[in-house]
PDB file of N, CA and C in Angstrom:
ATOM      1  N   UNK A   1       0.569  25.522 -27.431  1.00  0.00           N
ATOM      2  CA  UNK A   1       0.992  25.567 -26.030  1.00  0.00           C
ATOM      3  C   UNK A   1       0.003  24.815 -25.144  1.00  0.00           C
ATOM      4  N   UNK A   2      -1.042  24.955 -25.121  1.00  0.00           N
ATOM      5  CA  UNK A   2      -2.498  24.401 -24.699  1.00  0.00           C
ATOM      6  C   UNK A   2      -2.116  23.045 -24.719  1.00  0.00           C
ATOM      7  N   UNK A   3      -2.680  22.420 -25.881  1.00  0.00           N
ATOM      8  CA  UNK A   3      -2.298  20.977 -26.338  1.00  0.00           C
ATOM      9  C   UNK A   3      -0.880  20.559 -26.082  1.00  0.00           C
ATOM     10  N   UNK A   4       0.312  21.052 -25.609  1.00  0.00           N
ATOM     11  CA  UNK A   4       1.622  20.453 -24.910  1.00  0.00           C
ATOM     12  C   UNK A   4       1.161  20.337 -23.587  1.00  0.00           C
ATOM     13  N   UNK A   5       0.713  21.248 -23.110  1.00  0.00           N
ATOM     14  CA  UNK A   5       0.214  20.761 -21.412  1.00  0.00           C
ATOM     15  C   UNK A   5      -0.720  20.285 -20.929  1.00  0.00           C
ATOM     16  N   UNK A   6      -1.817  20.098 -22.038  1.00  0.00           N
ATOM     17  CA  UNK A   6      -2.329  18.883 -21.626  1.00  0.00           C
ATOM     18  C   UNK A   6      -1.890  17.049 -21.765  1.00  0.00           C
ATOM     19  N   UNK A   7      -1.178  17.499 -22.856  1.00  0.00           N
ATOM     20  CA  UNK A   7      -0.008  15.973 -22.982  1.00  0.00           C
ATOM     21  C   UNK A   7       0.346  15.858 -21.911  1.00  0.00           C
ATOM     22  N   UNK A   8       1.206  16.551 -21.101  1.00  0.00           N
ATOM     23  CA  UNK A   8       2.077  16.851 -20.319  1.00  0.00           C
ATOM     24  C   UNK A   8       1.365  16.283 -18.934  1.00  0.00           C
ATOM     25  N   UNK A   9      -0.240  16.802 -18.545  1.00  0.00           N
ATOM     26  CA  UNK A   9      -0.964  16.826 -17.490  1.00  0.00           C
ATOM     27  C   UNK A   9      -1.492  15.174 -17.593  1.00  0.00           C
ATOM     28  N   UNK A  10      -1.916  14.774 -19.039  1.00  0.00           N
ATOM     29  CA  UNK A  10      -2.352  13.534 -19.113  1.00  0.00           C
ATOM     30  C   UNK A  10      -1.022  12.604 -18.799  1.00  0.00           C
ATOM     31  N   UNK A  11       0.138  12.593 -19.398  1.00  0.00           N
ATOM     32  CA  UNK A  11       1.447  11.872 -18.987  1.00  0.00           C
ATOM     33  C   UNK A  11       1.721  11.766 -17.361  1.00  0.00           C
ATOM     34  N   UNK A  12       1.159  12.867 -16.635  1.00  0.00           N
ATOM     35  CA  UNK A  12       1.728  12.912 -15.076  1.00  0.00           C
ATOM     36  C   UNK A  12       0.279  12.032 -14.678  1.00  0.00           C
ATOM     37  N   UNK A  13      -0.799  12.338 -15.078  1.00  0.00           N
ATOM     38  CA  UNK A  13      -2.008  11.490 -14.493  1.00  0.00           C
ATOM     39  C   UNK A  13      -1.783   9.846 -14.444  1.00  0.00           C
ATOM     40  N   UNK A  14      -1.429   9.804 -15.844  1.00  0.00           N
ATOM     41  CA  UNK A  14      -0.789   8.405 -16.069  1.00  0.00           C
ATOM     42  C   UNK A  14       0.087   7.565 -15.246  1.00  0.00           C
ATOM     43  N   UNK A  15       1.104   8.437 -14.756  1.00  0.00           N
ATOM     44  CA  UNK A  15       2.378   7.884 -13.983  1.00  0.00           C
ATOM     45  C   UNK A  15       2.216   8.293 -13.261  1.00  0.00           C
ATOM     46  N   UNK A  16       0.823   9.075 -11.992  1.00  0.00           N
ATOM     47  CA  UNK A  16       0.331   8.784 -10.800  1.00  0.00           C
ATOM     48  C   UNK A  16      -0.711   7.466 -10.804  1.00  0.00           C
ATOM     49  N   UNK A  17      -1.450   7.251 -11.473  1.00  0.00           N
ATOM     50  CA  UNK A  17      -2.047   6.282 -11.830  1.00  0.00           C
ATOM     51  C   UNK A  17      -1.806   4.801 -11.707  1.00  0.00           C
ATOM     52  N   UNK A  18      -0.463   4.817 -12.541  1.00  0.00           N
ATOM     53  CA  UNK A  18       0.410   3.745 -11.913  1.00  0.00           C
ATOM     54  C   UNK A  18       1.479   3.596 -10.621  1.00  0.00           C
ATOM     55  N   UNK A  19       1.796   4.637 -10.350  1.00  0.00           N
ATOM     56  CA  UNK A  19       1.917   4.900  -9.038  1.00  0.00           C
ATOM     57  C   UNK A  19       1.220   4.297  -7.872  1.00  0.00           C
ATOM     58  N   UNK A  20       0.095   4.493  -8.020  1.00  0.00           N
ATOM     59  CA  UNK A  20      -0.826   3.970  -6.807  1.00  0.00           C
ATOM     60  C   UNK A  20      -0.935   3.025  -6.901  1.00  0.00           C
ATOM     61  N   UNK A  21      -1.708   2.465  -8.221  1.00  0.00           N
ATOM     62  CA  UNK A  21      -1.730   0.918  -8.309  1.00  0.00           C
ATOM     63  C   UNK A  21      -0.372   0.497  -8.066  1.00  0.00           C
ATOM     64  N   UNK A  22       0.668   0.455  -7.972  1.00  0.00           N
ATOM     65  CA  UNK A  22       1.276  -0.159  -6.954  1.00  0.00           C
ATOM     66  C   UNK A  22       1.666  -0.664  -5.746  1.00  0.00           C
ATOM     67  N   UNK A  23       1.160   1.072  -5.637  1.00  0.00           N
ATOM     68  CA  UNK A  23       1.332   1.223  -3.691  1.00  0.00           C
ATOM     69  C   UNK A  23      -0.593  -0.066  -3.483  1.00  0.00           C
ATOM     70  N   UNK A  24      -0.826  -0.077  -4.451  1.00  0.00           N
ATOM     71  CA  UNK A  24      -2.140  -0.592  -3.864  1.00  0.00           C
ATOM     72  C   UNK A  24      -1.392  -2.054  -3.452  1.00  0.00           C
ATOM     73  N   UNK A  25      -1.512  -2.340  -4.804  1.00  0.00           N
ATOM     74  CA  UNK A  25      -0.472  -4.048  -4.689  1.00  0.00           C
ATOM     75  C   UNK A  25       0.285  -4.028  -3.561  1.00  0.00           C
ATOM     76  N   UNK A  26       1.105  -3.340  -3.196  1.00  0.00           N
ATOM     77  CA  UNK A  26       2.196  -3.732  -2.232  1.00  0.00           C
ATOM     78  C   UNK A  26       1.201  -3.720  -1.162  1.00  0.00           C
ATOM     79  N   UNK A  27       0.122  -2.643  -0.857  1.00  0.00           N
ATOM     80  CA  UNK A  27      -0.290  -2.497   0.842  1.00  0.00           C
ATOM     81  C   UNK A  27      -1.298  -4.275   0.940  1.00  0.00           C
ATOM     82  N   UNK A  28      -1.858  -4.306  -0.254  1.00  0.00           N
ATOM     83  CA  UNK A  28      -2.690  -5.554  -0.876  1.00  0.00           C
ATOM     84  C   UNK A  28      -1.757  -7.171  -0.260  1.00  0.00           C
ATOM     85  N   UNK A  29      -0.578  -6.857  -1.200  1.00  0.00           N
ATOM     86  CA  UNK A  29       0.534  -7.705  -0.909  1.00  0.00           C
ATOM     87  C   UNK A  29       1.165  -8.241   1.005  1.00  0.00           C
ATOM     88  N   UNK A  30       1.072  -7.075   1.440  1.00  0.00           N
ATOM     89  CA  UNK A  30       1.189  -6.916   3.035  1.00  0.00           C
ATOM     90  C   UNK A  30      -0.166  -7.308   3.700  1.00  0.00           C
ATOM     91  N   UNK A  31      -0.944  -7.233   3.363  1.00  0.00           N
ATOM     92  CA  UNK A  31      -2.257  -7.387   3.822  1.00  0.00           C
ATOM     93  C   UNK A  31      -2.037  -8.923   4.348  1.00  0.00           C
ATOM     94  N   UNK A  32      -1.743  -9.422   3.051  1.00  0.00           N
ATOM     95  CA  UNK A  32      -2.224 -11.242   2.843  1.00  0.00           C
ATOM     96  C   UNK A  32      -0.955 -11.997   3.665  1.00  0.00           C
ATOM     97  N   UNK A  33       0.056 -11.396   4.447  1.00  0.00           N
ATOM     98  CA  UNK A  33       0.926 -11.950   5.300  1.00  0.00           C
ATOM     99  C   UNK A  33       0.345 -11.221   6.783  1.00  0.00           C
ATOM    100  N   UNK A  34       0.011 -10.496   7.057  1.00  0.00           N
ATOM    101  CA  UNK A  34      -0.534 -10.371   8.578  1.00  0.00           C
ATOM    102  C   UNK A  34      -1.678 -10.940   9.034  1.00  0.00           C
ATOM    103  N   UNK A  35      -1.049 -11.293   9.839  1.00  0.00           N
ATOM    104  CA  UNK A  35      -2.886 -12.406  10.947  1.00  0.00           C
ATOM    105  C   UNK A  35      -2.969 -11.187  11.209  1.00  0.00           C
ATOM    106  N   UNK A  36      -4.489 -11.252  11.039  1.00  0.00           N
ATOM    107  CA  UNK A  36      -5.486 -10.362  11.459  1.00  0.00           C
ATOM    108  C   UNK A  36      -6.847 -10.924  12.557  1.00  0.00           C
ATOM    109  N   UNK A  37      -7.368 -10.125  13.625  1.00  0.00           N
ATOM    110  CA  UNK A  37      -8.633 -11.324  14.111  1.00  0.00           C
ATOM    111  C   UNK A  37      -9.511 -11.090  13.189  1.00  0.00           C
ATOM    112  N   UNK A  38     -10.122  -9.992  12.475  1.00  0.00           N
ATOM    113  CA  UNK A  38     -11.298 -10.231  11.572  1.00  0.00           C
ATOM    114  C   UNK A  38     -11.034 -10.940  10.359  1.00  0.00           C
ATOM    115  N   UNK A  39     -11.479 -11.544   9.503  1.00  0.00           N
ATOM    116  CA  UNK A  39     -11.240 -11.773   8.187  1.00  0.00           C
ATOM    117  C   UNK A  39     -11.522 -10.833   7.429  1.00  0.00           C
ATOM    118  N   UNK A  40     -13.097 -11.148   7.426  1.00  0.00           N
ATOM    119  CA  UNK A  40     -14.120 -10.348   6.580  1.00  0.00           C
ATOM    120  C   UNK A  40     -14.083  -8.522   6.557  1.00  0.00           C
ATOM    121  N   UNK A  41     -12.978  -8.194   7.474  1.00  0.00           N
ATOM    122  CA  UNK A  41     -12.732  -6.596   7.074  1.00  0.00           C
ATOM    123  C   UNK A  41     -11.115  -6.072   6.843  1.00  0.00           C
ATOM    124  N   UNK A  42     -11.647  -5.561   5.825  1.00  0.00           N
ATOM    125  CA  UNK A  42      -9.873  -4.960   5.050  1.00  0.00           C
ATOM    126  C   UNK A  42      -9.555  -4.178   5.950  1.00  0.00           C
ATOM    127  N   UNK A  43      -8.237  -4.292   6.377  1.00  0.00           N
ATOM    128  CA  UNK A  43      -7.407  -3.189   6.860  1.00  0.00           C
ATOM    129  C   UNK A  43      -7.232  -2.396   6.204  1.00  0.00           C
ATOM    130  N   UNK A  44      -7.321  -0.500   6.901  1.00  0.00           N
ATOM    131  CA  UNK A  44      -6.620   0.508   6.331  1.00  0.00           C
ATOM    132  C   UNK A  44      -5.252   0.550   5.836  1.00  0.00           C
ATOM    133  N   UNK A  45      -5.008   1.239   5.087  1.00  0.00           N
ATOM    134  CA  UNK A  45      -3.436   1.385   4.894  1.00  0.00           C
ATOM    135  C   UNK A  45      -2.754   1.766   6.115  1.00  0.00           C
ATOM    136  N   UNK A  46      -3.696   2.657   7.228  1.00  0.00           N
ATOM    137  CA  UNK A  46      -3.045   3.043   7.941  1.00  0.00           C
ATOM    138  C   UNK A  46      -2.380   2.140   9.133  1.00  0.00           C
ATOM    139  N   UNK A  47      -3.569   1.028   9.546  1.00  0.00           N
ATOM    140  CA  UNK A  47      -4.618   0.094  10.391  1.00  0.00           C
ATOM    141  C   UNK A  47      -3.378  -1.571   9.511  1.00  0.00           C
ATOM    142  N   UNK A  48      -3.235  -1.017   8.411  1.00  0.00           N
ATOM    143  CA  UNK A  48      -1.674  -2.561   7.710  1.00  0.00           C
ATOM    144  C   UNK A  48      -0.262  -1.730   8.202  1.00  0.00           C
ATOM    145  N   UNK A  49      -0.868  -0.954   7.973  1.00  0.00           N
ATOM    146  CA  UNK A  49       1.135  -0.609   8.385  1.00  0.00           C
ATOM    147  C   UNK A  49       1.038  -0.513  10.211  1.00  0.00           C
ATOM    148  N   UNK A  50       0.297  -0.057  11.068  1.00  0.00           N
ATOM    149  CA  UNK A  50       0.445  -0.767  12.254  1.00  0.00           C
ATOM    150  C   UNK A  50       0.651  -2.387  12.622  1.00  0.00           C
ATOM    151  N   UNK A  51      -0.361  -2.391  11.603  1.00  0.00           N
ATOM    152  CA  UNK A  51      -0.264  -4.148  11.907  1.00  0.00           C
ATOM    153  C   UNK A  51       1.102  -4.903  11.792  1.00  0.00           C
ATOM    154  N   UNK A  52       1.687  -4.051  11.014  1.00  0.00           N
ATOM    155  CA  UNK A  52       2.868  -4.964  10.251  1.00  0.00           C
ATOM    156  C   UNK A  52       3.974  -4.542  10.793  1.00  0.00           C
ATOM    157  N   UNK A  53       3.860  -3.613  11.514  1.00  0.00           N
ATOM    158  CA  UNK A  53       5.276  -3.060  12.763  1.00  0.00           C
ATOM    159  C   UNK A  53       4.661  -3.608  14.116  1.00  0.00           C
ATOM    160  N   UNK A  54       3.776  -4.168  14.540  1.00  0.00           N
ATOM    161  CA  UNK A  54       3.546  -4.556  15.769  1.00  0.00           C
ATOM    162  C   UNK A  54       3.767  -6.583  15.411  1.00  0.00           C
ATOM    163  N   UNK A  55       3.603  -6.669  14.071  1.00  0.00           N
ATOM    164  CA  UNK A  55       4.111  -8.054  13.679  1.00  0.00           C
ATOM    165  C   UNK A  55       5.537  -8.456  13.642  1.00  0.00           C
ATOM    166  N   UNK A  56       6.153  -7.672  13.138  1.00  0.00           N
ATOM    167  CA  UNK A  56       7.539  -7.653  12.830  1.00  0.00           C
ATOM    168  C   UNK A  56       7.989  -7.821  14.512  1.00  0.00           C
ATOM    169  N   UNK A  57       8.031  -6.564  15.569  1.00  0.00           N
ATOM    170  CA  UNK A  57       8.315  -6.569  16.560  1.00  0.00           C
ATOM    171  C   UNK A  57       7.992  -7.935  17.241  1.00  0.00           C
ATOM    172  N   UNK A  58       6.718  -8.551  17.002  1.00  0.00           N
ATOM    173  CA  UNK A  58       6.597 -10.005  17.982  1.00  0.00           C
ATOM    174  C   UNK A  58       7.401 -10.765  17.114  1.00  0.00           C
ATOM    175  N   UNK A  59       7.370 -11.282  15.957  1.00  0.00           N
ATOM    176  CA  UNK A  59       8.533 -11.601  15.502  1.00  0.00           C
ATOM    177  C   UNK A  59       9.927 -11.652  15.466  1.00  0.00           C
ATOM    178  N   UNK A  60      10.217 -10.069  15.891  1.00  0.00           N
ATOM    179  CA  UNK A  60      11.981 -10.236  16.146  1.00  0.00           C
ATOM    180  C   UNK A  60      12.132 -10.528  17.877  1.00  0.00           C
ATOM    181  N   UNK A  61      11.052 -10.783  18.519  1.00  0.00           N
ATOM    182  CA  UNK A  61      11.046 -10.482  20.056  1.00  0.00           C
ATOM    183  C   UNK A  61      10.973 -12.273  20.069  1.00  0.00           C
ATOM    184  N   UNK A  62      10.303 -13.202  19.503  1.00  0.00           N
ATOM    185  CA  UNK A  62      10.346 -14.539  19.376  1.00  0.00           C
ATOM    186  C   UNK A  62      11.832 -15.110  18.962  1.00  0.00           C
ATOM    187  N   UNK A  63      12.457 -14.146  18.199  1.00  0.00           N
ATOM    188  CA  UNK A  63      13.881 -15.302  17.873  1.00  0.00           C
ATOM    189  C   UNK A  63      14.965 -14.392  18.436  1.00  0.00           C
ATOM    190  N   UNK A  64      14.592 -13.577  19.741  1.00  0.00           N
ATOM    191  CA  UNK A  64      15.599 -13.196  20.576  1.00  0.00           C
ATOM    192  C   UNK A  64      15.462 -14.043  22.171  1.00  0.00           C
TER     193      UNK A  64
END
């Protein structure tokens, strides 16, 4: 019983694991399309997803 749930615990670690590394890629992925003024400092995840709804908006506000 022991040894099934730790299979079980290692299988879910795994496929959170890859989980994130995705979400990393994608926030990574979003990163490298928003002008930013700094270079040299990474945006938060929190600090890219503002960025990228206040981008979008000047964007759809330019081809209206």
């Amino acid at each position: 019983l022991a040894r099934a749930q730790k299979r079980r615990r290692l299988a879910a670690n795994a496929r959170e694991r890859r989980r994130m590394l995705g979400l990393n890629l994608a926030f990574d992925r979003l990163r490298s399309v928003i002008p930013t003024l700094e270079c040299d400092k990474k945006l938060s995840k929190s600090e890219t997803l503002q960025m990228a709804q206040i981008y979008i908006s000047t964007l759809t506000e330019i081809l209206q």
